[in-house]
Protein backbone atom coordinates (compact mmCIF):
# COMPACT_ATOMS: atom_id res chain seq x y z
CA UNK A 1 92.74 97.70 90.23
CA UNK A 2 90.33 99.67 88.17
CA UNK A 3 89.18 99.23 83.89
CA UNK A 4 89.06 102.15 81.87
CA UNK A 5 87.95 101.41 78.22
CA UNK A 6 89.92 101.96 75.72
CA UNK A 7 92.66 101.46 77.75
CA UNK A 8 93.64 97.87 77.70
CA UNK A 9 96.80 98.00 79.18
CA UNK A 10 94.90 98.58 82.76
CA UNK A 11 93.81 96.24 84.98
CA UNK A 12 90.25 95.00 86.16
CA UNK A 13 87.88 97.15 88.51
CA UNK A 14 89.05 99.41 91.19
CA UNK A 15 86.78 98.79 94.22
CA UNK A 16 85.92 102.13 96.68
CA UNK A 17 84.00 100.54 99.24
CA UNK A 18 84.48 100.50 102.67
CA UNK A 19 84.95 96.74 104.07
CA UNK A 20 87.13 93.93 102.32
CA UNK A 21 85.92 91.41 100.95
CA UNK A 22 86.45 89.45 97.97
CA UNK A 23 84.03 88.84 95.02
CA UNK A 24 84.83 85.85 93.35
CA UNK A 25 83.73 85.52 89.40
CA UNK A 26 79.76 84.53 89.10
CA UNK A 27 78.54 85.78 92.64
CA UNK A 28 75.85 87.96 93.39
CA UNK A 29 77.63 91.48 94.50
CA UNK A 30 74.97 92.69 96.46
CA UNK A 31 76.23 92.42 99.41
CA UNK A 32 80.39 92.27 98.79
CA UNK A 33 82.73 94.59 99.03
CA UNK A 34 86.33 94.78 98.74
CA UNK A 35 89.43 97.12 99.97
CA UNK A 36 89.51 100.53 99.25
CA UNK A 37 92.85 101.34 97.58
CA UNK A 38 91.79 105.13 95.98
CA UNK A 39 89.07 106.95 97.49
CA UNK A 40 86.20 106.68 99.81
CA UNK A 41 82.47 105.21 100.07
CA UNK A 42 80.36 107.36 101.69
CA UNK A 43 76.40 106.49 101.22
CA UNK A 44 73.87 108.37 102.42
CA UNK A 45 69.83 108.67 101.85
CA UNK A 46 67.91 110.73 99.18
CA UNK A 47 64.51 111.10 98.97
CA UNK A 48 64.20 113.75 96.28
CA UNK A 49 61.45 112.54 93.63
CA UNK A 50 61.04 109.01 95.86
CA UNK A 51 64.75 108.15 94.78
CA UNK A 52 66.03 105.99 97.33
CA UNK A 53 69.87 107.37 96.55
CA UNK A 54 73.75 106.36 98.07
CA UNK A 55 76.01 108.86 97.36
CA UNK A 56 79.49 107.42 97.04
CA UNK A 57 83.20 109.10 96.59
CA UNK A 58 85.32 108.46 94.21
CA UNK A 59 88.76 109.13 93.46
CA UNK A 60 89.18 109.54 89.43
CA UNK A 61 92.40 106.99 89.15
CA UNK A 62 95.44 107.64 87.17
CA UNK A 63 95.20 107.76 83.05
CA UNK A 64 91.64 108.15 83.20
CA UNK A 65 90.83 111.23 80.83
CA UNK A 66 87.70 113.34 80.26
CA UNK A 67 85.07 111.11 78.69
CA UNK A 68 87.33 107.98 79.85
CA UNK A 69 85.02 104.92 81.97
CA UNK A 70 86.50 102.78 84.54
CA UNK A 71 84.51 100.01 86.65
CA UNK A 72 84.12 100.48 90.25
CA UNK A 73 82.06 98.59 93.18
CA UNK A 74 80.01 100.61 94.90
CA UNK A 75 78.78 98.84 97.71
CA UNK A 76 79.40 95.65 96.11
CA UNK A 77 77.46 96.85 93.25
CA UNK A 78 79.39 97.00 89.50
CA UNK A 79 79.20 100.21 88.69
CA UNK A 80 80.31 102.05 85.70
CA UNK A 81 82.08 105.54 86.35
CA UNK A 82 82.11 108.37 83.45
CA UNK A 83 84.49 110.88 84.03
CA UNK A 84 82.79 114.13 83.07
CA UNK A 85 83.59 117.16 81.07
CA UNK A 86 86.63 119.43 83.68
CA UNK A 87 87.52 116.35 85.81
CA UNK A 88 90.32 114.03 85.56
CA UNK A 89 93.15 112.16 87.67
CA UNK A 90 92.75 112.83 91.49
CA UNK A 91 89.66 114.70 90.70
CA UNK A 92 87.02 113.54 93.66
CA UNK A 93 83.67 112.68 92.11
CA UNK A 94 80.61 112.30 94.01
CA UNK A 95 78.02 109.59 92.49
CA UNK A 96 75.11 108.25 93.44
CA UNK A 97 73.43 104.94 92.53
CA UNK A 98 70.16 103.50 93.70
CA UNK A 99 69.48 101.45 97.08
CA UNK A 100 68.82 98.10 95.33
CA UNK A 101 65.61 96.15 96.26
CA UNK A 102 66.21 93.30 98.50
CA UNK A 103 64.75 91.28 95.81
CA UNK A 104 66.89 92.53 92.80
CA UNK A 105 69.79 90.25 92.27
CA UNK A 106 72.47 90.33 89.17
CA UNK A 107 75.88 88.16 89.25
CA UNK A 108 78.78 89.86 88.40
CA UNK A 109 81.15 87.82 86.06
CA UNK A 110 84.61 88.05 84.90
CA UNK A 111 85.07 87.14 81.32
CA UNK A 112 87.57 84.33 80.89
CA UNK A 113 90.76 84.59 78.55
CA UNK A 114 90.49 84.06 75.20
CA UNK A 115 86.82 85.12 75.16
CA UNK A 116 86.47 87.52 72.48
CA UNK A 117 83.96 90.36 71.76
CA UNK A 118 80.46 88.48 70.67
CA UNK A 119 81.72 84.90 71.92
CA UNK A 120 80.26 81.98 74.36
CA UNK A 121 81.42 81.05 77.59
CA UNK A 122 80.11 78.88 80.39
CA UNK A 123 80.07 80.43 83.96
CA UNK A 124 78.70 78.80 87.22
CA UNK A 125 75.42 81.24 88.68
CA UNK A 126 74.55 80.24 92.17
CA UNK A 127 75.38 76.72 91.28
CA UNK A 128 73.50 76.67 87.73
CA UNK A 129 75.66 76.40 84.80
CA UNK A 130 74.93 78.90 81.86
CA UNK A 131 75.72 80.32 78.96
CA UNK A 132 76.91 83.58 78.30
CA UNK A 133 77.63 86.13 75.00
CA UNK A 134 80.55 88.25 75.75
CA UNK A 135 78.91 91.93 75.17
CA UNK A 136 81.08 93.98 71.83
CA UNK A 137 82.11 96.54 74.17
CA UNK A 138 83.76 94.02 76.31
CA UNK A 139 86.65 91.53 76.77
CA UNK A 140 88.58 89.23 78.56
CA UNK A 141 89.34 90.76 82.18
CA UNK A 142 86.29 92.95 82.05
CA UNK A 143 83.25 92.12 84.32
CA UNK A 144 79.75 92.44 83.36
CA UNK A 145 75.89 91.88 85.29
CA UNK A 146 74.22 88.74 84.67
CA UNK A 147 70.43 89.16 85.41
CA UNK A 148 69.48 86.54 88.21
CA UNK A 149 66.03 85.91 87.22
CA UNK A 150 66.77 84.75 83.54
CA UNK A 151 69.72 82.05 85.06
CA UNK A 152 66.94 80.38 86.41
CA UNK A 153 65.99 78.91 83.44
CA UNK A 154 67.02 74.78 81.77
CA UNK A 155 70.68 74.74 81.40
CA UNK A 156 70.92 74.98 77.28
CA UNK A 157 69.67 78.60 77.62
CA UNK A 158 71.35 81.69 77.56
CA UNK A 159 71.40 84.03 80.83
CA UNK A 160 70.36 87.90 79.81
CA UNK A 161 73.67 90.11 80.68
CA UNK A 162 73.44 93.74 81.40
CA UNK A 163 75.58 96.91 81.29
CA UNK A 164 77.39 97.88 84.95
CA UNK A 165 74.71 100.64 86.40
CA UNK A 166 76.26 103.95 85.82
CA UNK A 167 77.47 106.04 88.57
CA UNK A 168 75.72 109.60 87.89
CA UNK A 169 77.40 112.52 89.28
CA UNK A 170 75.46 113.76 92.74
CA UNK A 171 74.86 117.22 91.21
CA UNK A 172 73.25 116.34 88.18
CA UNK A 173 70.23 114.95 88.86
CA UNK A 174 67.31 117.81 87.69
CA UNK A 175 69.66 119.51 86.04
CA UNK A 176 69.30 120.51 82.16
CA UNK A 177 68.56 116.88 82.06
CA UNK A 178 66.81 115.72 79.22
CA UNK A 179 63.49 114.29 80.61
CA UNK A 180 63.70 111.35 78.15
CA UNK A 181 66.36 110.12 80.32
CA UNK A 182 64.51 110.27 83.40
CA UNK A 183 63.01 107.21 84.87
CA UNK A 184 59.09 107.62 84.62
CA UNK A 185 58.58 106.19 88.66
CA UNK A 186 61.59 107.95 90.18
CA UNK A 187 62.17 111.07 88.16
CA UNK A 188 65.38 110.71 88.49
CA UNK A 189 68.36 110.17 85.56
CA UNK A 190 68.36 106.47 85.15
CA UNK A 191 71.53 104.90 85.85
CA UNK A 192 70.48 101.35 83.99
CA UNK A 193 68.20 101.97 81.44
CA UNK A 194 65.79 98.92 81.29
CA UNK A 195 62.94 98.61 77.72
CA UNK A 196 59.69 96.70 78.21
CA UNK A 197 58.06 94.64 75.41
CA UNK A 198 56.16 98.03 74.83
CA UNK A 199 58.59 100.25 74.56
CA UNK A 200 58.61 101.94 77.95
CA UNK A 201 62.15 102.33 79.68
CA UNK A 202 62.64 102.63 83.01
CA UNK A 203 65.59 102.22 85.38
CA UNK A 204 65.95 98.93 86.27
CA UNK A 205 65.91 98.86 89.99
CA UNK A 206 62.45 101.13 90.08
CA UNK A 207 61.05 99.08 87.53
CA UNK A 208 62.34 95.74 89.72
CA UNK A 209 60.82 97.02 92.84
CA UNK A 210 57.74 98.29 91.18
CA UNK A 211 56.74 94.54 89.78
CA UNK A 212 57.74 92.92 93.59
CA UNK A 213 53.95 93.58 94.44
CA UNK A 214 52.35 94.33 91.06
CA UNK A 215 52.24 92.68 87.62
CA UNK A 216 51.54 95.35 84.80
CA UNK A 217 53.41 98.04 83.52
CA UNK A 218 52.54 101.33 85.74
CA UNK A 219 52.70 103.48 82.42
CA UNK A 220 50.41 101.16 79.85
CA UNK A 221 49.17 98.64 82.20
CA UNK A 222 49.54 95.86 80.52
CA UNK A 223 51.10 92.31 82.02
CA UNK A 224 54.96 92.89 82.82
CA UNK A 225 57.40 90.49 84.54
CA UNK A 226 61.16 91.30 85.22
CA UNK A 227 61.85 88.71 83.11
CA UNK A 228 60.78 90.64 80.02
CA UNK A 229 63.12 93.89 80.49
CA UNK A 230 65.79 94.31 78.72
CA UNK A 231 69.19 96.83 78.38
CA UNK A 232 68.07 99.83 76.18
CA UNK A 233 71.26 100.61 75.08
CA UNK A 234 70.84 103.46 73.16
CA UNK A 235 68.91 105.71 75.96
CA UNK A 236 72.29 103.99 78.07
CA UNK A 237 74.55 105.49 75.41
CA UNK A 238 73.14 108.91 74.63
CA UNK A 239 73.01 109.28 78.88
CA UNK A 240 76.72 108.00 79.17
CA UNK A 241 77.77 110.92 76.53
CA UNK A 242 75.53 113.39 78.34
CA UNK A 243 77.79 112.79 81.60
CA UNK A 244 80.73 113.20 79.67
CA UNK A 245 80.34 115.89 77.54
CA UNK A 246 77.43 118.30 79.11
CA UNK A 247 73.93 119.59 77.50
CA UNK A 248 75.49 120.16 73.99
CA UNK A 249 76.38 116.10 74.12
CA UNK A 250 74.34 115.96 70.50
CA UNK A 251 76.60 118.37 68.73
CA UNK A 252 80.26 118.37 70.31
């Protein structure tokens, strides 16, 4: 089962990873994992630029063009997969996404039926009912991140949701990458492009870990909590067409 957008006719997320395992809607992926039907999940260690890295294998599924997305789990992690520029069905692609902090937790949710673009919906988080917006880009069969830390809150609130993480290709990290989409602690292409109050945007996981034993923002120092990020989804966007297209992403 995989999602590719703008294809509605396919079905939810194709998972690659190596156990089975089901992940039922509004539980914390981190450490699920479901049957791999296409492709393998091989993770391994990276330490360039302090990047704790998995690399991961993944099959490019039928009717998934150039430019095309589909949703995988990546060691029980929602990730979003952009199918670059000379790759398409069958092709093997080789992503990596970050070793999440022990302490970094997001729910991933299935939105309901009859849930449209920019609507409400209830969903149970680690036995806290919330609300939820349905993001534009989404609809009813797609799953999205729901940040842990902001379901903690009274029940009348609304839980912050997030983009899937995207999966970037193992061979483009450092290169002809724009620096203004590297993360400022890691160096590295960020694959979830979190903004502080101040501007700053890191990825989210560095930024997560960063704030376990500290309290400020490392580049302005002033007082930061997790709680306080939130999706920059224009760096997200510009990135996402930079996989897809190449270094001329601004003109073609």
């Amino acid at each position: 089962l995989l999602e590719v957008q703008g294809t509605p006719s396919l079905s939810p997320p194709v998972c690659v990873c190596p156990a089975q395992q089901n992940v039922p809607s509004g539980q914390a992926p981190t450490h699920s994992t479901m049957q791999q039907p296409r492709g393998s999940a091989s993770s391994s260690s990276n330490g360039q630029n302090n990047a704790r890295m998995q690399t991961f294998a993944v099959t490019v599924p039928p009717g998934v063009a150039p430019g095309q997305q589909f949703q995988a789990s990546l060691d029980g992690q929602l990730t979003m997969v952009i199918v670059p520029h000379g790759s398409g069905p069958s092709s093997t692609l080789h992503v990596q996404i970050p070793l999440r902090p022990s302490t970094v937790q997001k729910y991933a949710v299935t939105i309901p039926n009859g849930v449209q673009p920019g609507g409400r919906f209830q969903a149970n988080l680690g036995g806290q009912l919330v609300w939820l917006i349905c993001p534009r880009s989404m609809g009813p069969g797609k799953q999205m991140l729901v940040d842990a830390s902001s379901s903690n809150t009274n029940g009348s609130s609304t839980a912050k949701t997030w983009p899937p993480p995207i999966g970037v290709p193992e061979d483009l990290d450092g290169k002809n990458v724009p620096e203004y989409f590297n993360c400022p602690i890691t160096g590295c292409i960020m694959r979830q492009p979190a903004m502080t109050p101040d501007g700053v945007t890191y990825d989210y996981d560095a930024i997560a870990e960063w704030l376990q034993n500290k309290s400020t923002d490392p580049s302005t120092n002033q007082p930061l909590s997790v709680d306080q990020l939130c999706p920059n989804r224009t760096v997200r966007s510009m990135i996402e067409d930079f996989i897809a297209k190449g270094p001329n992403f601004l003109f073609s």
